[in-house]
Protein backbone atom coordinates (compact mmCIF):
# COMPACT_ATOMS: atom_id res chain seq x y z
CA UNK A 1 34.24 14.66 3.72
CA UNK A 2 31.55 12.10 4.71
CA UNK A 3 30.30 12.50 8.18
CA UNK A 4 28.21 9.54 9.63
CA UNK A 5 25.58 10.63 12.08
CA UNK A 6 23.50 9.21 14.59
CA UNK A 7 19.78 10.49 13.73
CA UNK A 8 18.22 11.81 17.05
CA UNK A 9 15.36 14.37 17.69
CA UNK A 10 17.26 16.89 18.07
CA UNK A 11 20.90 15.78 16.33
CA UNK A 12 20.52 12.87 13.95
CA UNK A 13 20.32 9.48 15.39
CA UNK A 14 19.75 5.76 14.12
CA UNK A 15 17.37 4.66 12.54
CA UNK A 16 16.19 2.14 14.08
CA UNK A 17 16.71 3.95 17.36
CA UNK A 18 14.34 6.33 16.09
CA UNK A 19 11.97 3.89 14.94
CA UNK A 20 11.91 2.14 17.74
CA UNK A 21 10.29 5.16 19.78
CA UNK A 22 8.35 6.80 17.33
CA UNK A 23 5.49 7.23 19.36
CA UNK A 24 7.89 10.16 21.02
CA UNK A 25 9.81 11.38 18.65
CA UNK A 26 6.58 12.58 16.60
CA UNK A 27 5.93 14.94 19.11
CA UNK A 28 8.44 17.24 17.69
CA UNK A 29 8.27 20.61 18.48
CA UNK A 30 7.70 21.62 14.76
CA UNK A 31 4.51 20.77 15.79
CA UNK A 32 4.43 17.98 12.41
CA UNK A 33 2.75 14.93 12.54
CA UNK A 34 4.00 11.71 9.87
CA UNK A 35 1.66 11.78 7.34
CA UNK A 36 -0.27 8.27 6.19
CA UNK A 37 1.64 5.69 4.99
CA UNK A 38 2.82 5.32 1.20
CA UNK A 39 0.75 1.99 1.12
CA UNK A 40 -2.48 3.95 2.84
CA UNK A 41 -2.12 6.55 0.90
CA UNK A 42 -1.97 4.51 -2.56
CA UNK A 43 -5.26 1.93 -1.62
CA UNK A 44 -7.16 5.69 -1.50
CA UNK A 45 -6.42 6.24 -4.95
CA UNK A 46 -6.91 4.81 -8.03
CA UNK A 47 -3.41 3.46 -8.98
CA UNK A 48 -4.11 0.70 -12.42
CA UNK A 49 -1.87 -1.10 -14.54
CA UNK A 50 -2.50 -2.67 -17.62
CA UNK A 51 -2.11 -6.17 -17.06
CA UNK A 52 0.31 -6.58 -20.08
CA UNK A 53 2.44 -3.75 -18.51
CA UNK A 54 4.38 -6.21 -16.69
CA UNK A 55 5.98 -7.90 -19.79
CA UNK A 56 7.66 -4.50 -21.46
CA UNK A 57 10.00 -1.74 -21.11
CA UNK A 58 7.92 1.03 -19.26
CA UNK A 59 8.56 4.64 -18.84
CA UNK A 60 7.70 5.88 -15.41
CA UNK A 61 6.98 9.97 -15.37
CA UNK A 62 6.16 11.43 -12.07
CA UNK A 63 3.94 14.87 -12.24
CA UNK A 64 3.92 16.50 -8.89
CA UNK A 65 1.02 18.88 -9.49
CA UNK A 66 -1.11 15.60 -10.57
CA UNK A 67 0.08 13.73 -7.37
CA UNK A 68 0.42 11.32 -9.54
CA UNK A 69 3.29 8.96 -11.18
CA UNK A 70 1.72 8.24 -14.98
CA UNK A 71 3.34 4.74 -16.82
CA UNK A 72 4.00 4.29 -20.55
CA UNK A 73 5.18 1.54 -22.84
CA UNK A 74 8.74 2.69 -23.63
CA UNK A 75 8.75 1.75 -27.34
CA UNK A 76 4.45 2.26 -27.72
CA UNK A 77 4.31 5.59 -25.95
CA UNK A 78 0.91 5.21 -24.65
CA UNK A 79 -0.31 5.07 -21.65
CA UNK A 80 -0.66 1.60 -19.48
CA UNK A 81 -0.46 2.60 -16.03
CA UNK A 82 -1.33 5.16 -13.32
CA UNK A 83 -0.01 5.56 -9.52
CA UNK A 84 -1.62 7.51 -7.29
CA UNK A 85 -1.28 8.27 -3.51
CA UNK A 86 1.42 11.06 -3.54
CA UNK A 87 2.49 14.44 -1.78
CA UNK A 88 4.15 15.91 -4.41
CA UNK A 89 6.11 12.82 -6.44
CA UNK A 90 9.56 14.45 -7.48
CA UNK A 91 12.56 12.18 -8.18
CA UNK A 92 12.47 8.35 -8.87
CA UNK A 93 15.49 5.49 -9.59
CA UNK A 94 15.41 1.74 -10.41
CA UNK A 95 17.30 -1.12 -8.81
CA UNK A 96 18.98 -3.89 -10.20
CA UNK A 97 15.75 -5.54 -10.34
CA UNK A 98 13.48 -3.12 -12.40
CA UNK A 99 11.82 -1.91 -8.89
CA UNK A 100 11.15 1.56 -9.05
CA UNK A 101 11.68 4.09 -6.28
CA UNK A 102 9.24 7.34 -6.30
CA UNK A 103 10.20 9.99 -4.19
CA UNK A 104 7.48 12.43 -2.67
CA UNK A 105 8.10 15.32 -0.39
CA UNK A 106 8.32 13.26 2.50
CA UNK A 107 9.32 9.34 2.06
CA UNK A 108 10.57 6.91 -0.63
CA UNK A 109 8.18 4.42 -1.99
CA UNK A 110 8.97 1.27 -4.33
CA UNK A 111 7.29 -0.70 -6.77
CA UNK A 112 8.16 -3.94 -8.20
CA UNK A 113 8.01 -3.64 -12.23
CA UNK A 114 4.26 -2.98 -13.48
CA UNK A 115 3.02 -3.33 -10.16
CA UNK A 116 0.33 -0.86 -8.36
CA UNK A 117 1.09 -1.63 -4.40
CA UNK A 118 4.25 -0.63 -2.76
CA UNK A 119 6.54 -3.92 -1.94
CA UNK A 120 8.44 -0.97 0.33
CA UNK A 121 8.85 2.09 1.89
CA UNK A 122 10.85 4.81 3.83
CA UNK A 123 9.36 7.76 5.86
CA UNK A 124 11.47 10.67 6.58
CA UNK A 125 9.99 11.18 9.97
CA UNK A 126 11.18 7.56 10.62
CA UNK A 127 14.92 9.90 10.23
CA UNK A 128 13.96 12.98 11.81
CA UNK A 129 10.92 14.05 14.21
CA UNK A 130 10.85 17.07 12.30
CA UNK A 131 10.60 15.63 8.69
CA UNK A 132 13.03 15.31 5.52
CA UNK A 133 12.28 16.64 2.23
CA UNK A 134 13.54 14.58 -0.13
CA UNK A 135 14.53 15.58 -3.93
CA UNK A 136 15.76 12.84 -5.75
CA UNK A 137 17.53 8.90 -5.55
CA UNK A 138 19.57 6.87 -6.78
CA UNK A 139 20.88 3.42 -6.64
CA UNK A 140 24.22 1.91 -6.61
CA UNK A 141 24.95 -0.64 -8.88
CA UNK A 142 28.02 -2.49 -6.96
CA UNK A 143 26.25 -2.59 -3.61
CA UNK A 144 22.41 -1.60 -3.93
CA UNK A 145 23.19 1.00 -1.66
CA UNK A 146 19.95 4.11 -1.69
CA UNK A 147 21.28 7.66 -2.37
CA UNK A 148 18.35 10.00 -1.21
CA UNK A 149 19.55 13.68 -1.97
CA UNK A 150 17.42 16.20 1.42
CA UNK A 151 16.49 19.37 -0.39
CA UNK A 152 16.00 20.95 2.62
CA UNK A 153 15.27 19.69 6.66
CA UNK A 154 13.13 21.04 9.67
CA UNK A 155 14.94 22.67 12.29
CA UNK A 156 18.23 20.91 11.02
CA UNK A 157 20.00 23.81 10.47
CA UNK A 158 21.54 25.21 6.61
CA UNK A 159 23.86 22.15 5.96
CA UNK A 160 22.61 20.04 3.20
CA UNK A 161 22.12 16.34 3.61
CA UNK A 162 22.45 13.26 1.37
CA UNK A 163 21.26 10.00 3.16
CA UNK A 164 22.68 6.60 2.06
CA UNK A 165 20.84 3.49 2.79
CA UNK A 166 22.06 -0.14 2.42
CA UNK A 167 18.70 -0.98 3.63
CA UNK A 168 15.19 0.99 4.96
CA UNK A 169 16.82 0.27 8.75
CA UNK A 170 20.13 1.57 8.12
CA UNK A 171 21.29 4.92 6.77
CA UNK A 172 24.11 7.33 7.44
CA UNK A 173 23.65 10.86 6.85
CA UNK A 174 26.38 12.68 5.12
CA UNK A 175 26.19 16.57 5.75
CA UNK A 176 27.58 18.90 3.30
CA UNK A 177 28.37 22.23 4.71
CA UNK A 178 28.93 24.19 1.88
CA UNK A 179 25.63 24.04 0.47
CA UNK A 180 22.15 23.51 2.14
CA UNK A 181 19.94 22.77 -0.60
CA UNK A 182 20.74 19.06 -2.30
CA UNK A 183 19.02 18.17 -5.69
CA UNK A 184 20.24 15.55 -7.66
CA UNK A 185 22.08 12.23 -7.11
CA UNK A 186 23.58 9.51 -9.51
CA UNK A 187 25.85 6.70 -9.03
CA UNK A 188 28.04 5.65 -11.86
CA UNK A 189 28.64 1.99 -12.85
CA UNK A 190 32.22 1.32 -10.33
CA UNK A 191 29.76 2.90 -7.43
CA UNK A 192 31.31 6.62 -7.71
CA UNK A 193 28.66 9.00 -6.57
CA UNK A 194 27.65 12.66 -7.76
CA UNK A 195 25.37 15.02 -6.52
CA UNK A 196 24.65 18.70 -7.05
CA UNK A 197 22.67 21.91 -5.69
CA UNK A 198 23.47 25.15 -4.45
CA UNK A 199 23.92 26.77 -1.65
CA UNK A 200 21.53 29.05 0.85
CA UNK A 201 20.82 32.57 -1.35
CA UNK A 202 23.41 31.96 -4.04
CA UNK A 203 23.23 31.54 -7.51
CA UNK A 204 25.28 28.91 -9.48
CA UNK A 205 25.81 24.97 -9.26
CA UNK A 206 27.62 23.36 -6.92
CA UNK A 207 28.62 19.86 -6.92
CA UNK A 208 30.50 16.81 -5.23
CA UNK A 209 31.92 13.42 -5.93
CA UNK A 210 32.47 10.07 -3.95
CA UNK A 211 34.36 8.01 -5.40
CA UNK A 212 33.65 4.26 -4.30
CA UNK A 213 34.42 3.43 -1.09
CA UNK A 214 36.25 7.01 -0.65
CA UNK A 215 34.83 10.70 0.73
CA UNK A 216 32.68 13.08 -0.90
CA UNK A 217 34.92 16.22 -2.40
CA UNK A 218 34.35 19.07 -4.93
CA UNK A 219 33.25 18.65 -8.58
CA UNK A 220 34.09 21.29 -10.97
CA UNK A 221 32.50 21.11 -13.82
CA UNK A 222 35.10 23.36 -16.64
CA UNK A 223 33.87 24.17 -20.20
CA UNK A 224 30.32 25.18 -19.41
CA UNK A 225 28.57 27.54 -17.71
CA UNK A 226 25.50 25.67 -15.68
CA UNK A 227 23.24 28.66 -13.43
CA UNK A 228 21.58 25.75 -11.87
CA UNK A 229 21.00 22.17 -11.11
CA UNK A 230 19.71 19.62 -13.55
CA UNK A 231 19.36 16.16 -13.83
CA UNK A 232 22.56 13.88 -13.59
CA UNK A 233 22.17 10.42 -15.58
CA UNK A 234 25.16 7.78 -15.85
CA UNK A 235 24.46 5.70 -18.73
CA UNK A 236 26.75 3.55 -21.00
CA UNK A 237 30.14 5.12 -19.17
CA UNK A 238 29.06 8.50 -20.39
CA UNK A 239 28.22 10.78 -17.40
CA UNK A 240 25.51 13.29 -18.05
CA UNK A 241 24.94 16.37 -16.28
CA UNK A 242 21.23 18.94 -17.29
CA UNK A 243 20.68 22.57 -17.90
CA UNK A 244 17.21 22.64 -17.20
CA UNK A 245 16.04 26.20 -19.54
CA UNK A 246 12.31 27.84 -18.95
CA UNK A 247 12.68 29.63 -22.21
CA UNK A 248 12.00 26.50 -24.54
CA UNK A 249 15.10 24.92 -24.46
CA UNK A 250 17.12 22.94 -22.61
CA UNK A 251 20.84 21.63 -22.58
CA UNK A 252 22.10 18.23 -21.82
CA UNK A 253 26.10 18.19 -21.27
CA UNK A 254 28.46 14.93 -21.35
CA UNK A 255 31.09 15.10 -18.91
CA UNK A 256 34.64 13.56 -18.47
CA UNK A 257 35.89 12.19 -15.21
CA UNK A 258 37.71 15.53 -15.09
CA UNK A 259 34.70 17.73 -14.89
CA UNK A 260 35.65 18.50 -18.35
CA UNK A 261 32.81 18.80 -20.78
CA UNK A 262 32.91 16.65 -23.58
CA UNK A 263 30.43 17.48 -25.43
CA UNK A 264 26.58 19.35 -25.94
CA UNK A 265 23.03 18.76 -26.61
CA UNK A 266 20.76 21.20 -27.52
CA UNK A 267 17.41 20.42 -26.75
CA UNK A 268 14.76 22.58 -28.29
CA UNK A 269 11.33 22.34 -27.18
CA UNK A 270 12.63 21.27 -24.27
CA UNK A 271 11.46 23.34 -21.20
CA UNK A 272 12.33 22.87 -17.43
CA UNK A 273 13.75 19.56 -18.15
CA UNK A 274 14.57 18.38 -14.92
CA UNK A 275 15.39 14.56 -14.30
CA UNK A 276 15.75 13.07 -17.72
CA UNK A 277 16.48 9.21 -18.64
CA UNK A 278 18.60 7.96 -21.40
CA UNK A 279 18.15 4.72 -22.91
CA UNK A 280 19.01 2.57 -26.22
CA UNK A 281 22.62 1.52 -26.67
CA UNK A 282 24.82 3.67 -28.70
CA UNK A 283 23.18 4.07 -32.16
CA UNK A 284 19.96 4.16 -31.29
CA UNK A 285 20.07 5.87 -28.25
CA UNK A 286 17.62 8.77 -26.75
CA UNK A 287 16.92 11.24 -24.32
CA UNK A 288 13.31 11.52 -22.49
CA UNK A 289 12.70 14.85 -20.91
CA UNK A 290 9.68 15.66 -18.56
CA UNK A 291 8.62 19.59 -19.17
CA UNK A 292 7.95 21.23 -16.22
CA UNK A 293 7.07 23.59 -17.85
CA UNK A 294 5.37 22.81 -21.27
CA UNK A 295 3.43 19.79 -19.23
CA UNK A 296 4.50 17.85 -21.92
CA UNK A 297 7.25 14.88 -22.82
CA UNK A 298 9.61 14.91 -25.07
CA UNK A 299 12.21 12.28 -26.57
CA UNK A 300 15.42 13.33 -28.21
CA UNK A 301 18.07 11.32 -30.34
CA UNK A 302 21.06 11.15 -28.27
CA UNK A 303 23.51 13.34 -28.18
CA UNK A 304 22.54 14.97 -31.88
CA UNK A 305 19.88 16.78 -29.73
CA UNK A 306 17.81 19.17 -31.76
CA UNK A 307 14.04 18.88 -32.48
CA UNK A 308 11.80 16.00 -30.29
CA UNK A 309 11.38 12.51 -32.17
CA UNK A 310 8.33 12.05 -29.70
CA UNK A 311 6.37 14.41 -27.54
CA UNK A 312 3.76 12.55 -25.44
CA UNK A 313 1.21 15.04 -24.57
CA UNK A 314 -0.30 12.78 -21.68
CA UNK A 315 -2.47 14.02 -18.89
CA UNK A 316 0.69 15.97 -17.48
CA UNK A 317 0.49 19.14 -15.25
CA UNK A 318 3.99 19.40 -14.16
CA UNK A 319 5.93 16.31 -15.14
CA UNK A 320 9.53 16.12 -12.95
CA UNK A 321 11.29 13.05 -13.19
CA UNK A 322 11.56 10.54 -16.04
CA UNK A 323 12.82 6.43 -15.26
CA UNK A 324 12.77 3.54 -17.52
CA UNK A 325 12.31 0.18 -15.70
CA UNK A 326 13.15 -3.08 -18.03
């Protein structure tokens, strides 16, 4: 069940209230100070874009060893763009408007399409004295609404959080008691919203649905066994859910309103695929997975699975999170 907060100090309180005094709630303490801004933080580092960039379908692959969030053609597979300026980039989603949303471990920061300075921004300790770590986003296609999955919170206790945003001044924070640590998020195309992780110590998935304008309740997922959380990707009415594997292969499984798998894709070569993107219409579609693990990326046909098309080699340490922007 959805629970809207107030983000204080010490509870949760608004966020503008919060904002508002920030010069005393940044005293928390956890003894944590904000760090610099995303847009400081990016004019330190050498962030480039090709200046042809602009007028194609890029691939956007943050690599959170690197610090760094590398940009491809989509269709070219080479390289036309660097951002730099990041603690840890993890999860990323695109708007309406091809802006792109990077998440690092402690605030949200958005680029227009092909562009190297943030047009926005969202600091966790703007929500909490203490500091948010966020995992992933993603955006709602009926409202624009933010989904920010909180992997885990200072001094906020072993309930998980997901924080949705219908702008950076307004947010309610939805606690989910059953599990503290929150991974991934994804909104489908009437607005429903999924989001998985697990809970404190325990192995296994756990998951939850909100359907559009309702309250957030249990998602079973029957006809696979899943040990833990992947990437979830709505694309084309088909919803998506990952097996991230560590072993050199990975498993991508469709999934009916139901929780009722579908169907499977075995991805070979495929290791710690976290957040993948899908993208192509239905006969020429594919699957881009970042390898944790291999430091490598790979593209798939979609769903045949099986050997990579494509493996982009890159300057990858520990790629995460993979997002197409048109």
């Amino acid at each position: 069940m959805v629970r809207i907060l107030r983000l204080l100090p010490t509870a949760l309180t608004s966020l503008a209230l919060i904002t508002a005094c920030a010069g005393q709630t940044n005293s928390s303490s956890s003894g944590l100070n904000p760090p610099a801004t995303p847009q400081e933080r990016a004019s330190l580092h050498g962030s480039w874009m090709d200046a042809k960039a602009k007028a194609q379908r890029l691939l956007y692959v943050s690599d959170t060893e690197n610090n760094a969030v590398y940009v491809y053609g989509a269709s070219s597979n080479k390289l036309v763009g660097t951002l730099g300026g990041f603690e840890r980039p993890l999860g990323e989603c695109v708007d309406a408007k091809s802006n792109v949303w990077i998440v690092d471990s402690a605030a949200l920061t958005e680029y227009a399409h092909g562009g190297t300075t943030p047009i926005g921004s969202m600091s966790m300790y703007d929500f909490y004295a203490g500091g948010y770590h966020p995992y992933s986003c993603a955006v709602d296609p009926t409202s624009g609404d933010l989904a920010i999955s909180i992997i885990d919170r200072y001094e906020g206790g072993d309930a998980g959080l997901i924080l949705i945003c219908s702008s950076n001044t307004n947010c309610s924070a939805n606690e989910q008691h059953a599990q503290a640590f929150i991974y991934f998020v994804s909104y489908d195309k009437n607005g429903n919203l999924y989001a998985n992780g697990v809970k404190r110590g325990k192995p296994g998935l756990w998951m939850v649905m909100r359907p559009h304008g309702g309250s957030f309740q249990k998602f079973t997922i029957s006809g696979a066994t899943i040990s833990a959380p992947g990437g979830l990707v709505n694309a084309d009415g088909v919803f998506s859910v990952g097996a991230p594997g560590t072993s050199g292969n990975s498993v991508i499984y469709q999934v009916g309103s139901n929780g009722m798998v579908t169907g499977t894709t075995q991805l070979s070569n495929a290791n710690g695929c976290n957040q993948f993107a899908i993208q192509g219409n239905a006969t020429t579609q594919r699957v881009t997975c970042p390898n944790s693990v291999g430091a490598n990326v790979t593209k798939y046909n979609y769903p045949a699975g099986g050997s990579p098309v494509v493996t982009i080699k890159g300057k990858f340490s520990q790629p995460f999170a993979a997002v197409y922007s048109n």
